[in-house]
Protein backbone atom coordinates (compact mmCIF):
# COMPACT_ATOMS: atom_id res chain seq x y z
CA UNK A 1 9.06 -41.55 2.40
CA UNK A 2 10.54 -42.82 -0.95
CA UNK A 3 10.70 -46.29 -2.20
CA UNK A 4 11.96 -47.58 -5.34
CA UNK A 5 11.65 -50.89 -6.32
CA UNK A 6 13.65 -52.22 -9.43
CA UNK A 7 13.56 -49.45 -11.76
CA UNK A 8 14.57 -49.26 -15.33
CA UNK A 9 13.58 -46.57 -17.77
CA UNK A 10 14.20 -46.59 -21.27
CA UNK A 11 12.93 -43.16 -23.22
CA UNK A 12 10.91 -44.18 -26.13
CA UNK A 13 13.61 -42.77 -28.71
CA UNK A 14 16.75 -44.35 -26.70
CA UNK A 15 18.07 -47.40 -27.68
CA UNK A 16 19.43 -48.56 -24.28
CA UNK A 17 17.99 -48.21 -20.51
CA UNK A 18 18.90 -44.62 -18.95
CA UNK A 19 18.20 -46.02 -15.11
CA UNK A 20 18.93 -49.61 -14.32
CA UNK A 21 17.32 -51.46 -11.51
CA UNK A 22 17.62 -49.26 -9.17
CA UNK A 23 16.13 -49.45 -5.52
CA UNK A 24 16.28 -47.13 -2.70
CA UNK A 25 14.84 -46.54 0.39
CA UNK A 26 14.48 -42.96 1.80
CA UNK A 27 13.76 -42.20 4.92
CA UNK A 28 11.45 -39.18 5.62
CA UNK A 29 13.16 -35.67 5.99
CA UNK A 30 16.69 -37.28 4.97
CA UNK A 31 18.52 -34.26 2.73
CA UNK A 32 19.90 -36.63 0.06
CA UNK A 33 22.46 -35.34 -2.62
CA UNK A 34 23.30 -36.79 -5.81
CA UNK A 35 25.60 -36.76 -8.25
CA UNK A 36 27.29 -38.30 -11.15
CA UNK A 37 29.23 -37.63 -14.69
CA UNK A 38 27.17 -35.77 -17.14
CA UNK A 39 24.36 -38.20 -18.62
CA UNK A 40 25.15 -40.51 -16.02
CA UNK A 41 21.38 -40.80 -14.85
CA UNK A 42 20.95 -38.94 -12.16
CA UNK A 43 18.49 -36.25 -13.96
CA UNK A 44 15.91 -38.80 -14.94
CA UNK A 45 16.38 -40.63 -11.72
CA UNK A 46 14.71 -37.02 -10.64
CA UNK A 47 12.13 -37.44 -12.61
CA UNK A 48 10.86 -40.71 -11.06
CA UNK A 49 10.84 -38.88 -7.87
CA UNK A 50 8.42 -36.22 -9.18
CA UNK A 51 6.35 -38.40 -11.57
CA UNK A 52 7.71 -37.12 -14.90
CA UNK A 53 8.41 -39.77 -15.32
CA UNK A 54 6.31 -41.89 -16.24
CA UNK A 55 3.79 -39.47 -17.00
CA UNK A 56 5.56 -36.56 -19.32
CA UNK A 57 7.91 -38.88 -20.92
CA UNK A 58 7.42 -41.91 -22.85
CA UNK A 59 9.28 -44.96 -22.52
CA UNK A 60 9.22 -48.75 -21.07
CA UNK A 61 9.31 -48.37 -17.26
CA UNK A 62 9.74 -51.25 -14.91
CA UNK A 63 9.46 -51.33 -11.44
CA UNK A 64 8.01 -48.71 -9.10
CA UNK A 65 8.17 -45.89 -7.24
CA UNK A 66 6.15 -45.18 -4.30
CA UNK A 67 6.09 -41.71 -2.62
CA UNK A 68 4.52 -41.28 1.08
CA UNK A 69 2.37 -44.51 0.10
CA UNK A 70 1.50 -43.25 -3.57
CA UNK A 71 2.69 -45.26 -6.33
CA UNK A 72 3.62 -42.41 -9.01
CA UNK A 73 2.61 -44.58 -12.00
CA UNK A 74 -0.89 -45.14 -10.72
CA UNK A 75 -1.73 -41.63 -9.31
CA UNK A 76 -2.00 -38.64 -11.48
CA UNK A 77 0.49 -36.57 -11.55
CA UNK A 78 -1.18 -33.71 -9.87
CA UNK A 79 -1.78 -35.71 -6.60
CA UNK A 80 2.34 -36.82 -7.09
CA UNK A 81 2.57 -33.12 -7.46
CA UNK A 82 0.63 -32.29 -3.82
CA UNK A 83 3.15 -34.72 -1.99
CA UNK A 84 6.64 -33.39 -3.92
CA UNK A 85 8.12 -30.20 -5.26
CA UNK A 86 10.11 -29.53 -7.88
CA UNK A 87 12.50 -27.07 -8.49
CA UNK A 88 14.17 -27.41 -12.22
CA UNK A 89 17.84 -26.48 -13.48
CA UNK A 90 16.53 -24.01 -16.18
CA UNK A 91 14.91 -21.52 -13.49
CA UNK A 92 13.54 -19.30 -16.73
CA UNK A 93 11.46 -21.94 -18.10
CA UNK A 94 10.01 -22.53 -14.38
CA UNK A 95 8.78 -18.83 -13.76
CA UNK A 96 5.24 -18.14 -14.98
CA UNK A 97 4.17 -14.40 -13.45
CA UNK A 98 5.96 -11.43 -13.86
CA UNK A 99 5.66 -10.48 -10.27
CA UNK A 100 7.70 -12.11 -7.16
CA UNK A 101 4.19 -12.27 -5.37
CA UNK A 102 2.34 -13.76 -8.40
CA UNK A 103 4.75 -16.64 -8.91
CA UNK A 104 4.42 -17.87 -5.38
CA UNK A 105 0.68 -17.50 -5.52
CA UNK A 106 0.40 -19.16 -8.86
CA UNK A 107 0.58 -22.56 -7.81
CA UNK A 108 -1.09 -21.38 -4.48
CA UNK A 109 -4.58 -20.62 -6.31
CA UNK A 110 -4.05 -23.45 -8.93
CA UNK A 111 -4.14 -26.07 -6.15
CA UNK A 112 -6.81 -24.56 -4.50
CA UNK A 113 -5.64 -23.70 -1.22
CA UNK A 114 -8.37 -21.61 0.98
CA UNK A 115 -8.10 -18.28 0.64
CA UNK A 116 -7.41 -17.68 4.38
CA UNK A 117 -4.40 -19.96 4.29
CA UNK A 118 -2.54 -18.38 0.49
CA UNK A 119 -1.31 -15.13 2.74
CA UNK A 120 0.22 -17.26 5.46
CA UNK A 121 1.91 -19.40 3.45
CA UNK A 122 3.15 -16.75 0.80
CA UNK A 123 5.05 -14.93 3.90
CA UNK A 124 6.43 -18.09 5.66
CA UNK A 125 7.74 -19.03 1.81
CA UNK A 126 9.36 -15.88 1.54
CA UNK A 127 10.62 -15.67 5.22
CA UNK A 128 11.95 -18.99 4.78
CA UNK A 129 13.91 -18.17 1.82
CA UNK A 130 15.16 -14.87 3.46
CA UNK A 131 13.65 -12.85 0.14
CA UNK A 132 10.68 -10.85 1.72
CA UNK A 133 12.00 -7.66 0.51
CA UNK A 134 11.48 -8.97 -3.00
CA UNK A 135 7.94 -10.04 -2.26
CA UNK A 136 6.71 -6.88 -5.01
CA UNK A 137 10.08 -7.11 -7.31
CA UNK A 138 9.71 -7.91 -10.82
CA UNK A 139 11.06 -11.10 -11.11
CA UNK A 140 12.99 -10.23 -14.96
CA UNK A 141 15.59 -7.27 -12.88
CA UNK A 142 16.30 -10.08 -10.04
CA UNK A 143 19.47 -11.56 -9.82
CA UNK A 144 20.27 -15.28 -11.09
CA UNK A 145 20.16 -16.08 -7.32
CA UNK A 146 17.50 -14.00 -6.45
CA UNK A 147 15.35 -16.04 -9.32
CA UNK A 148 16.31 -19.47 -7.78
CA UNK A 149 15.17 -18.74 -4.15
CA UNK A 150 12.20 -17.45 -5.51
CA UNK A 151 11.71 -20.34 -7.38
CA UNK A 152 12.01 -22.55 -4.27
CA UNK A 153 10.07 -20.41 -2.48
CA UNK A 154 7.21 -20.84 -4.79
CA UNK A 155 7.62 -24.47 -4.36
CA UNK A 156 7.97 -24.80 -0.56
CA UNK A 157 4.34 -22.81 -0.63
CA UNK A 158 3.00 -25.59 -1.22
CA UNK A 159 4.07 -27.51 1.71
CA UNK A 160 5.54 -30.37 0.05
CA UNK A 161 6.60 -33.62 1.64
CA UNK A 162 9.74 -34.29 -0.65
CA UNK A 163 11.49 -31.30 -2.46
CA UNK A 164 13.61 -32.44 -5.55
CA UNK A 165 16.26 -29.44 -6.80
CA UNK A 166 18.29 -30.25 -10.48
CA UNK A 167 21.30 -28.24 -10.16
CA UNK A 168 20.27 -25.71 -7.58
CA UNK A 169 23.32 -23.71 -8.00
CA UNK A 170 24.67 -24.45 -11.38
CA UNK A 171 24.46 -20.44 -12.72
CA UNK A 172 25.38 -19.24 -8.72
CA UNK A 173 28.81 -18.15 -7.46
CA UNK A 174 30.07 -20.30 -4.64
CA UNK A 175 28.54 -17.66 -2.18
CA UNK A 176 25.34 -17.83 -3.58
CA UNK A 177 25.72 -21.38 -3.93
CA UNK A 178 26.18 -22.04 -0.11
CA UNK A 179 23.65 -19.35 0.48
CA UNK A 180 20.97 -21.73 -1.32
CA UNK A 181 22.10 -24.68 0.38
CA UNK A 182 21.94 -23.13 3.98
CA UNK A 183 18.33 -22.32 3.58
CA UNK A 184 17.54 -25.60 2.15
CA UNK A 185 19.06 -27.54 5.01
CA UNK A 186 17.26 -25.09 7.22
CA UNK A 187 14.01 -25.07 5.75
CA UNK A 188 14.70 -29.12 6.07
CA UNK A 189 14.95 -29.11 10.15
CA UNK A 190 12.63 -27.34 10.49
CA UNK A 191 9.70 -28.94 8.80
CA UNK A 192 10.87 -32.11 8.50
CA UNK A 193 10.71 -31.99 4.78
CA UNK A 194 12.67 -34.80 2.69
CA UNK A 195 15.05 -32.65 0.11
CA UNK A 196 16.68 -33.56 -2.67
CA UNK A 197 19.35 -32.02 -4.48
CA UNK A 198 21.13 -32.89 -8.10
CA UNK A 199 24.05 -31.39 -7.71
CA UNK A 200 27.39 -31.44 -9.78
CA UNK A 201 29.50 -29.64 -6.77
CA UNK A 202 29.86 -32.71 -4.55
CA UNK A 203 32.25 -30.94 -1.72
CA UNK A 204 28.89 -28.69 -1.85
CA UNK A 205 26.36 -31.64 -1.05
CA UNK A 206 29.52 -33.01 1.48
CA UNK A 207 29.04 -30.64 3.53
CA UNK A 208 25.19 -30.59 3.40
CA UNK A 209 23.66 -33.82 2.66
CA UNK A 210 22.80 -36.75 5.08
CA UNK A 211 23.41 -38.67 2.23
CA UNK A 212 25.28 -38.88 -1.12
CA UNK A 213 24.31 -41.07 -4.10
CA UNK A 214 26.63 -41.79 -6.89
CA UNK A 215 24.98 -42.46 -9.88
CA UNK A 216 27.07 -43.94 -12.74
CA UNK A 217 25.75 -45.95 -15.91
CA UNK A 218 22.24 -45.29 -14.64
CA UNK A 219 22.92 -47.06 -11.36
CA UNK A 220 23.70 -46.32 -7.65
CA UNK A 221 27.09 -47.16 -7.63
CA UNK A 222 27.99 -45.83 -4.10
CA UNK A 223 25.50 -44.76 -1.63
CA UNK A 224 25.91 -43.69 1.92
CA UNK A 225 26.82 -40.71 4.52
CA UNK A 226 29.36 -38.14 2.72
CA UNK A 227 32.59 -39.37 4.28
CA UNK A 228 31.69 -42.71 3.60
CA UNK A 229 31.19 -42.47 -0.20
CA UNK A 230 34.38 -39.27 -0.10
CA UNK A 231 36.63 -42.58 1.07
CA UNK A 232 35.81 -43.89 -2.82
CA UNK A 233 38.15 -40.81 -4.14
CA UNK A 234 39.99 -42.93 -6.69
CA UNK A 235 36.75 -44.69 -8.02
CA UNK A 236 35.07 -41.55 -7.91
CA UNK A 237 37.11 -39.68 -10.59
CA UNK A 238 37.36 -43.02 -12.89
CA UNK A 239 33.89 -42.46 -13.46
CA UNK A 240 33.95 -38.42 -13.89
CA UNK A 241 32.75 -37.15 -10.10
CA UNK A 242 36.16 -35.40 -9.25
CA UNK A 243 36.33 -35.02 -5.24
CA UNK A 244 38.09 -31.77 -3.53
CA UNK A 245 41.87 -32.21 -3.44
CA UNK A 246 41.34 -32.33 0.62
CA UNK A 247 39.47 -35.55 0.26
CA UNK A 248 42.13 -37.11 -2.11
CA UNK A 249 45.09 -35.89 0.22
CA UNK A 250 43.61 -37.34 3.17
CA UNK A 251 42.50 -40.66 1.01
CA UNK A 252 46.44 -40.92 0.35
CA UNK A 253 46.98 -40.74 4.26
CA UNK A 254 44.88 -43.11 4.92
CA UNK A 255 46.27 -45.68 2.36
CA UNK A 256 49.73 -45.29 3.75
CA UNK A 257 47.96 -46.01 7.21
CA UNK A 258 49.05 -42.81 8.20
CA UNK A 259 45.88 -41.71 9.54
CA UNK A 260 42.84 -43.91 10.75
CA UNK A 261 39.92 -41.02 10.95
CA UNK A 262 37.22 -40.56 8.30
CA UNK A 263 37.69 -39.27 4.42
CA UNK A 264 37.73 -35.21 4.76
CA UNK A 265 35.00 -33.17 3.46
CA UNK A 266 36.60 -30.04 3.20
CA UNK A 267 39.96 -28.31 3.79
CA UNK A 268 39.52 -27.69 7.27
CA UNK A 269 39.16 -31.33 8.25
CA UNK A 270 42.18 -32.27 5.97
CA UNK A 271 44.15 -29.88 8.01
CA UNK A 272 43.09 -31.62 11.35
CA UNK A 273 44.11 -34.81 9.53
CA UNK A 274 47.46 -33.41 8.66
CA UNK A 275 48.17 -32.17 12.51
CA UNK A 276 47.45 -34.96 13.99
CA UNK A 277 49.64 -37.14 11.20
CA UNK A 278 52.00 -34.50 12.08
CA UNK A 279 52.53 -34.42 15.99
């Protein structure tokens, strides 16, 4: 679905490369998360996804990036636009109608979509992001949640083939948080939709992602399923990504050769770790 050949950016006002030859191959309907130290990258890596990138902000970009066959510096970004969804971390600056209804049909009627297909695919949005009830709601006395499924849900009308979140859940509480990611990973299955999420909460994406990409410097630096990159614990926090203490506790385990399974994700598989260290 996504491949990225050798790409540097540099924004026009920067003095030094923000991505470095980078290249990646994504798979189609892979749920990738990514993550890094603050201005480590992995924003305007995002924007190559969606074609911001070359064609908002000004710079010297090398390489390419080609999306379902369409190379994003080529196209306009309107047809890059048709074939991925974005979703960005300042939600406010995102909404354009006043009305939960109107936002979703906004882009709906912009991209032209027959009028026998906009009331379909304004309910399966909604459905999808379990906010029917809000489908009248005025979208300023919504919740900060609330706002960010709705602004997915807008998105997903259009029946993207990638979906690219920055910092889905960077206002949410964790139960919000996991709330987002549920539906995402759902909404993923089930239409076979390539996601993905920028995400500083990496035991979030752990438990979520297919993948995890650690950006660092404006590179990949570590790149593979969550437990695989989670056994990286130490070289994770020297560059700012701090892991759960479950990962590091079963890390130290597995240093001492005290336990042979995979890096834990999560508390519950650092207590399986510990029992069977234990008996």
């Amino acid at each position: 679905m996504i491949e990225i050949s050798n790409l540097t950016f540099r924004y026009r006002e920067g003095s030094a490369p923000v991505v470095r030859d980078v290249s990646l191959t994504i798979p189609d309907g892979t749920f990738v998360g990514i993550t890094g130290a603050a201005g480590s990258g992995k924003s305007t890596l995002t924007y190559a996804f969606n074609g911001i990138i070359p064609h908002c902000y000004p710079g010297d970009f090398y390489g390419s990036v080609v999306i379902d066959g369409l190379d994003t510096c080529t196209a306009s970004l309107t047809d890059v636009s048709r074939l991925v969804g974005s979703v960005c971390q300042d939600i406010e600056s995102q909404m354009v109608s006043s009305v939960v209804e109107d936002e979703i049909l906004y882009g709906l009627e912009n991209f032209g979509v027959p009028k026998d297909e906009i009331g379909r695919r304004v309910t399966e949005a909604l459905d999808a992001m379990g906010i029917a009830d809000l489908r009248h709601r005025s979208i300023a006395g919504l919740s900060g949640g609330q706002k960010q499924k709705v602004a997915v849900a807008s998105v997903i009308a259009l029946e993207p083939r990638v979906l690219v979140l920055d910092e889905p859940t960077a206002e949410l509480d964790p139960a919000s948080s996991v709330g987002v990611f549920e539906l995402l990973r759902r909404y993923a299955r089930e239409h076979g939709t390539t996601v993905i999420v920028v995400e500083q909460k990496i035991a979030l994406l752990s438990e979520y992602a297919d993948e995890l990409l650690i950006v660092d410097g404006g590179t990949v630096v570590f790149r593979g399923a969550p437990a695989e990159v989670l056994a990286h614990s130490d070289e994770l926090l020297e560059i700012g990504v701090n892991c759960p203490r479950a990962t590091s506790l079963v890390n130290r385990l597995r240093r001492r050769g005290l336990f042979a399974g995979p890096a834990a994700r999560n508390v519950d598989e650092a207590v399986a770790a510990c029992k069977e260290v234990l008996a």
